[in-house]
Protein backbone atom coordinates (compact mmCIF):
# COMPACT_ATOMS: atom_id res chain seq x y z
CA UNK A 1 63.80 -129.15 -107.43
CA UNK A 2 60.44 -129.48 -109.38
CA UNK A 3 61.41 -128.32 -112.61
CA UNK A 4 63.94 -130.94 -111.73
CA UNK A 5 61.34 -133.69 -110.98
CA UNK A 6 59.21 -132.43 -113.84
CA UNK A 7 61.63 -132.82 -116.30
CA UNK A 8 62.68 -136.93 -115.22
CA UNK A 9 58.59 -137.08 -115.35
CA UNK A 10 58.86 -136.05 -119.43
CA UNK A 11 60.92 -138.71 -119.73
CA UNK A 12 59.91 -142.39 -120.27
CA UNK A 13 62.36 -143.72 -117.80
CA UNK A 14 59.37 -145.47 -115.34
CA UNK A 15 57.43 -146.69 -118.20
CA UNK A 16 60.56 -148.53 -119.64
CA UNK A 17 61.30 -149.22 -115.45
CA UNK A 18 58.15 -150.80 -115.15
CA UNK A 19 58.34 -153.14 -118.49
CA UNK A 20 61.77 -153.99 -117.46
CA UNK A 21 63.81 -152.06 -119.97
CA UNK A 22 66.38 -149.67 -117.72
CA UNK A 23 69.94 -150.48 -117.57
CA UNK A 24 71.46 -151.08 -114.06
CA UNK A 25 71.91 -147.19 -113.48
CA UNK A 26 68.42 -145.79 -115.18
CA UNK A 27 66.97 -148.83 -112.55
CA UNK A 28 69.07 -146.97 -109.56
CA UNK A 29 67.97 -143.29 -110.75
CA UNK A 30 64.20 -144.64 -110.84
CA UNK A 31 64.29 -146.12 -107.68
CA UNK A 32 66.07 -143.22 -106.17
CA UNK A 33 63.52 -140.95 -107.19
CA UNK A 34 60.65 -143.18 -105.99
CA UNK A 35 61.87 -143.20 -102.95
CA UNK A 36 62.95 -139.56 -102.73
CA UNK A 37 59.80 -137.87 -104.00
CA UNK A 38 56.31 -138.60 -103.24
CA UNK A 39 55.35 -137.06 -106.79
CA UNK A 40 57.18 -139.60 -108.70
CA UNK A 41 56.43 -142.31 -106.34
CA UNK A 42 52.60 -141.23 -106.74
CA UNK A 43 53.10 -141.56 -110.78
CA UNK A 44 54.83 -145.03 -110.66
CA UNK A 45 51.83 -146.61 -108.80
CA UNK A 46 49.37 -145.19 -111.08
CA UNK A 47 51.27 -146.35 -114.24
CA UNK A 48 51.92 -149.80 -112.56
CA UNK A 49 48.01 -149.64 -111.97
CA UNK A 50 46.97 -148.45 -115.61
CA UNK A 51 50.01 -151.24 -116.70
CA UNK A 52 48.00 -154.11 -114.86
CA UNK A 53 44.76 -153.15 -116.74
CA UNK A 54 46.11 -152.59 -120.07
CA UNK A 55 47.77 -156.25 -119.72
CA UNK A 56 44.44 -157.67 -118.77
CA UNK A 57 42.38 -155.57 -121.44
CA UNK A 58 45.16 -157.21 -123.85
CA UNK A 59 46.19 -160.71 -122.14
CA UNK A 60 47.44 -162.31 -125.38
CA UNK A 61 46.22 -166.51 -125.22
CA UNK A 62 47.87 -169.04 -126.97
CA UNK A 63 46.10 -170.98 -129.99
CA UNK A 64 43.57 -173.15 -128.17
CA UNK A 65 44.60 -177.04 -127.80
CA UNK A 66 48.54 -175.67 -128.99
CA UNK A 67 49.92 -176.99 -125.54
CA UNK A 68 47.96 -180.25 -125.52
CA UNK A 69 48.88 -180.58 -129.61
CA UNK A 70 52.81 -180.08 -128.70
CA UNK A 71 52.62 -182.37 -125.56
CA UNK A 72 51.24 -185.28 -127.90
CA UNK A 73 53.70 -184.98 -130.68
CA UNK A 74 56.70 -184.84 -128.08
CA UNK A 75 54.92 -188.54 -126.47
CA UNK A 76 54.19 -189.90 -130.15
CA UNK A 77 58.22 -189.00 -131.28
CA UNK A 78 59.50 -190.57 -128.08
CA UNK A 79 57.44 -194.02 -128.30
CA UNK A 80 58.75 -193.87 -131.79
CA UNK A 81 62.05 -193.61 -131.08
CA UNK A 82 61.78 -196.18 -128.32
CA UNK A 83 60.52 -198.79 -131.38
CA UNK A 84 62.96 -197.31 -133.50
CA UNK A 85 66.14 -198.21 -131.12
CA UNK A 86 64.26 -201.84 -130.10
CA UNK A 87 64.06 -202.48 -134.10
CA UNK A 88 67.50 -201.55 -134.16
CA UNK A 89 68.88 -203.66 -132.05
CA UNK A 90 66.97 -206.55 -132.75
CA UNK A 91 67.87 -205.95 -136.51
CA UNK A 92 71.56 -206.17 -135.12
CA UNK A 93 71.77 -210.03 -134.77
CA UNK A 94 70.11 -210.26 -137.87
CA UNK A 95 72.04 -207.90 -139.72
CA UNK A 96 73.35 -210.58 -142.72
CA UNK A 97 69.65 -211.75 -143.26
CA UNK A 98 68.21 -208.20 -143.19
CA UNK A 99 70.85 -206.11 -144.81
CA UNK A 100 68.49 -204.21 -146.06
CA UNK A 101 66.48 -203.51 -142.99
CA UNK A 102 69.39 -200.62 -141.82
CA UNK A 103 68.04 -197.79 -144.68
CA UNK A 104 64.88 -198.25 -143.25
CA UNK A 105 65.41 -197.06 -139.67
CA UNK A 106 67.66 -194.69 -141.15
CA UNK A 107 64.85 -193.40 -143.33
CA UNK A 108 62.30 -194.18 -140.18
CA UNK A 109 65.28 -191.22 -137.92
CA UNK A 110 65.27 -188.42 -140.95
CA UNK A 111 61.56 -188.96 -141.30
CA UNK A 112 61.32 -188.17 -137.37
CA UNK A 113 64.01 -185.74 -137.66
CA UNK A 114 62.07 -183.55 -140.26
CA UNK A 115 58.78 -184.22 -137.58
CA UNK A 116 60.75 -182.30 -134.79
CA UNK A 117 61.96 -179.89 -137.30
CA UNK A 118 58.77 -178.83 -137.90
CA UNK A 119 57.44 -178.87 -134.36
CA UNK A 120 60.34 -176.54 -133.70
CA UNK A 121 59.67 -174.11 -136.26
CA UNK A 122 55.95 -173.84 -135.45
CA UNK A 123 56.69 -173.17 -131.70
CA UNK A 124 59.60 -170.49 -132.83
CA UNK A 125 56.91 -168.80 -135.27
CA UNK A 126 54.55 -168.48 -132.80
CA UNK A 127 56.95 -167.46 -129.84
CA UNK A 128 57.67 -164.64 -132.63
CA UNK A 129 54.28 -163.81 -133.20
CA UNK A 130 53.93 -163.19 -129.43
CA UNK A 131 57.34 -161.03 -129.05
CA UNK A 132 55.46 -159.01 -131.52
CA UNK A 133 52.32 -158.61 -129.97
CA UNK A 134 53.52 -157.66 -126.83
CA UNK A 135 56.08 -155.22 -128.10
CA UNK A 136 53.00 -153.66 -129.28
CA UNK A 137 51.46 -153.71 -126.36
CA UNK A 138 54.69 -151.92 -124.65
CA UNK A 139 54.63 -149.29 -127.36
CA UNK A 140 50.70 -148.38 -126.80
CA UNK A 141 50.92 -148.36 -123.06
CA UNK A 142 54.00 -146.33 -123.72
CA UNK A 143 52.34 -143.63 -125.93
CA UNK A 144 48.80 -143.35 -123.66
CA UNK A 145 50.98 -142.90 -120.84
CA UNK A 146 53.70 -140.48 -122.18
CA UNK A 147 53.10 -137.22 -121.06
CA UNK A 148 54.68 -135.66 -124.26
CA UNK A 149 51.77 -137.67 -126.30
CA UNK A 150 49.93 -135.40 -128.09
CA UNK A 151 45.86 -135.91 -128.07
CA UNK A 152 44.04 -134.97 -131.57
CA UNK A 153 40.45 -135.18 -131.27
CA UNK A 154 38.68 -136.04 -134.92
CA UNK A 155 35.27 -135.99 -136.30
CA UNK A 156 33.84 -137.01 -139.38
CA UNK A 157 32.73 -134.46 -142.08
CA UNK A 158 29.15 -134.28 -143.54
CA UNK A 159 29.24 -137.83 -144.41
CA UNK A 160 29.94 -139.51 -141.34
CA UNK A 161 29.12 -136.79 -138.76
CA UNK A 162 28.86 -139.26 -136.32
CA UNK A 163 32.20 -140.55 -136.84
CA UNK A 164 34.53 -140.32 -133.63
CA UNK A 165 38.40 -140.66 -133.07
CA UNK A 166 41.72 -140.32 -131.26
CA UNK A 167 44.91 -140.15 -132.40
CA UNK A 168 47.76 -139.96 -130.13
CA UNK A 169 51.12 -138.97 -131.32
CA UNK A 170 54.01 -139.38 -129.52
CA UNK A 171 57.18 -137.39 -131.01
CA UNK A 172 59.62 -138.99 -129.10
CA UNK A 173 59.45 -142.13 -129.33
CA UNK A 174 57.94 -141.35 -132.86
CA UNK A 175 55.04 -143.86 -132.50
CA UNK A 176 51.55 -143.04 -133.72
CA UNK A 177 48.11 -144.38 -133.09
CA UNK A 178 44.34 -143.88 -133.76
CA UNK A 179 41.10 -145.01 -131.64
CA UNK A 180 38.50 -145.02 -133.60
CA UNK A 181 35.40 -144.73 -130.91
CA UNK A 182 32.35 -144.48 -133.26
CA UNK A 183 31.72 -144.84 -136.82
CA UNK A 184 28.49 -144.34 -138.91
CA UNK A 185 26.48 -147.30 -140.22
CA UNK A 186 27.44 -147.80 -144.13
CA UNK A 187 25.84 -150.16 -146.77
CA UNK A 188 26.78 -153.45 -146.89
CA UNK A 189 28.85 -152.93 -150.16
CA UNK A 190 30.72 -150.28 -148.40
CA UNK A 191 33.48 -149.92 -145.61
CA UNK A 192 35.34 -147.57 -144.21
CA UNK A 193 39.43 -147.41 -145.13
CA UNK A 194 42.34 -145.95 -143.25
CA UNK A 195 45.02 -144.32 -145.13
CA UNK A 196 48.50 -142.25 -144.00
CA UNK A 197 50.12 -139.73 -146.29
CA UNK A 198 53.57 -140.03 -145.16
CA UNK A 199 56.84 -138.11 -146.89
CA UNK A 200 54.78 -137.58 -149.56
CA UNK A 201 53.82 -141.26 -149.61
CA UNK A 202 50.33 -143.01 -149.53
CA UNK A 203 49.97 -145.76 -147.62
CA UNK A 204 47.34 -148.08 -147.66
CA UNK A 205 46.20 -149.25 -143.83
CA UNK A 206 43.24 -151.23 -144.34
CA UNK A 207 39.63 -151.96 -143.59
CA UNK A 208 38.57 -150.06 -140.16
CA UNK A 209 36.32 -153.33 -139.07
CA UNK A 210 33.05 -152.33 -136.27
CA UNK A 211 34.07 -149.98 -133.92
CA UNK A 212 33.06 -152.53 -131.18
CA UNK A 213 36.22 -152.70 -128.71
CA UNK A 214 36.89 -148.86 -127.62
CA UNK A 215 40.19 -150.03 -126.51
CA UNK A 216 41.76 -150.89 -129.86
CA UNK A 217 44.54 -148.88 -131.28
CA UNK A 218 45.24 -148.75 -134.53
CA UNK A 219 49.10 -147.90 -135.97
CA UNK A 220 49.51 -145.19 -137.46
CA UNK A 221 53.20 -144.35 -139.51
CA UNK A 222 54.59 -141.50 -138.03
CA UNK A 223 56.19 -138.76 -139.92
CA UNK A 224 56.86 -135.01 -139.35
CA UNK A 225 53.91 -133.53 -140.90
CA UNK A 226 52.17 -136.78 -141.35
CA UNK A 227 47.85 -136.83 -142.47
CA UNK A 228 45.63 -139.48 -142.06
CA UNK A 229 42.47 -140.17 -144.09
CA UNK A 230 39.55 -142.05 -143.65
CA UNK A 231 37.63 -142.76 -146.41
CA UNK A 232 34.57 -145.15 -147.81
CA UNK A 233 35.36 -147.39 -150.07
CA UNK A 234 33.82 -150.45 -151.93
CA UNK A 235 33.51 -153.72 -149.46
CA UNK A 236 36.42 -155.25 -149.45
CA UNK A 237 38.80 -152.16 -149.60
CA UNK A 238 40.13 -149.87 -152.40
CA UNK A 239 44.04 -149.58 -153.87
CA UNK A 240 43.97 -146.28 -153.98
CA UNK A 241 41.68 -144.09 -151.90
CA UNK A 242 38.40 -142.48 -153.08
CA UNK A 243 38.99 -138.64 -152.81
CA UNK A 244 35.67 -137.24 -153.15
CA UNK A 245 34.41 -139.98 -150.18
CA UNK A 246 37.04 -138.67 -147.64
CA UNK A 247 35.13 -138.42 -144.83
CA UNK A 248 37.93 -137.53 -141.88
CA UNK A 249 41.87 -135.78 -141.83
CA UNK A 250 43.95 -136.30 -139.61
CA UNK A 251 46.58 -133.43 -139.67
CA UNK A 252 49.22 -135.42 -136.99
């Protein structure tokens, strides 16, 4: 029975329970085992407590003023389709005097019908950009609370000794990510670059800004037999990474 328990514990069936993403019969396995086994209850309320502070530590806020920016365009477009219709019908009676006048309230609807076009496509991009950042979210809470994520400590070599990491790696759901805890104070024309060797494959990850929010993961491609380099570089990044300044692998 507890090699039995163990092994629905490797899986990430209450993570995915918890973010609602079980079908109707993982949902009825999960809740069967909650309710049949105080170990696996004892892990869900723990992962639904760690799942209310990562959502805190990472509430994602709309662009200030968006809501009140929206509301006014939505008031301005109806009061000027209320004077639109009243021209309208006022042109109506006059319609042998002012022939003319009917182009320009049709010109007057496209111009508002381009408006609203563009009203819609900014609140679609930025319902996107928030799909995305929580699906990210998902996928780190998913891999720190896996228990097949694998831990790799790193350090920095003689040129950033004091340079301190984490990556976790998480082979089934083949996400990576790196924590990057402490890192040595550089020049000011100097920063410190990310990079991921992956199928033989160099790929540039950018800048690695202040290590100021010990909380921040940082994506990582995942690979089988993947490394990750840190190197300095010249302020404002490099193309190509400077060899002879890696200062950290990351063997993952």
């Amino acid at each position: 029975m507890k090699e039995k328990i163990r092994i629905f514990l490797d899986t990430d069936l209450l993570e995915k329970y918890l973010l609602g993403n079980t079908t109707q019969e993982e949902s009825m396995q999960v809740e069967r085992y909650i309710a049949m086994h105080p170990e696996v209850r004892k892990t869900y309320n723990e992962l639904q407590e760690n799942l209310e502070m990562f959502a805190k530590l990472h509430a994602i806020s709309p662009p200030e003023g968006l809501k009140e920016r929206i509301l006014n365009r939505v008031k301005s477009d109806n009061v000027r389709r209320t004077k639109f219709y009243q021209y309208a019908v006022a042109a109506s009676f006059s319609a042998l005097v002012f022939a003319g006048a009917s182009y320009f309230f049709w010109n007057q609807n496209q111009s508002l019908q381009e408006e609203n076009h563009i009203v819609n496509n900014k609140i679609q991009t930025l319902e996107e950009n928030m799909r995305l950042q929580l699906e990210e979210v998902r996928n780190q809470f998913i891999v720190l609370n896996n228990p097949r994520t694998k831990r790799l400590k790193v350090h920095g070599n003689e040129k950033a000794k004091e340079l301190k990491a984490v990556a976790y790696v998480n082979p089934v759901k083949k996400l990576s990510y790196i924590n990057v805890s402490k890192l040595p104070n550089l020049p000011e024309n100097k920063c410190y670059q990310m990079w991921a060797e992956v199928n033989g494959q160099m790929i540039n990850l950018g800048i690695i800004q202040e290590a100021n929010d010990s909380e921040k993961l940082m994506p990582l491609p995942y690979g089988e037999n993947a490394i990750g380099y840190i190197t300095i570089e010249p302020s404002g990044g490099n193309s190509t990474p400077t060899t002879e300044n890696i200062v950290a692998n990351i063997d993952y």
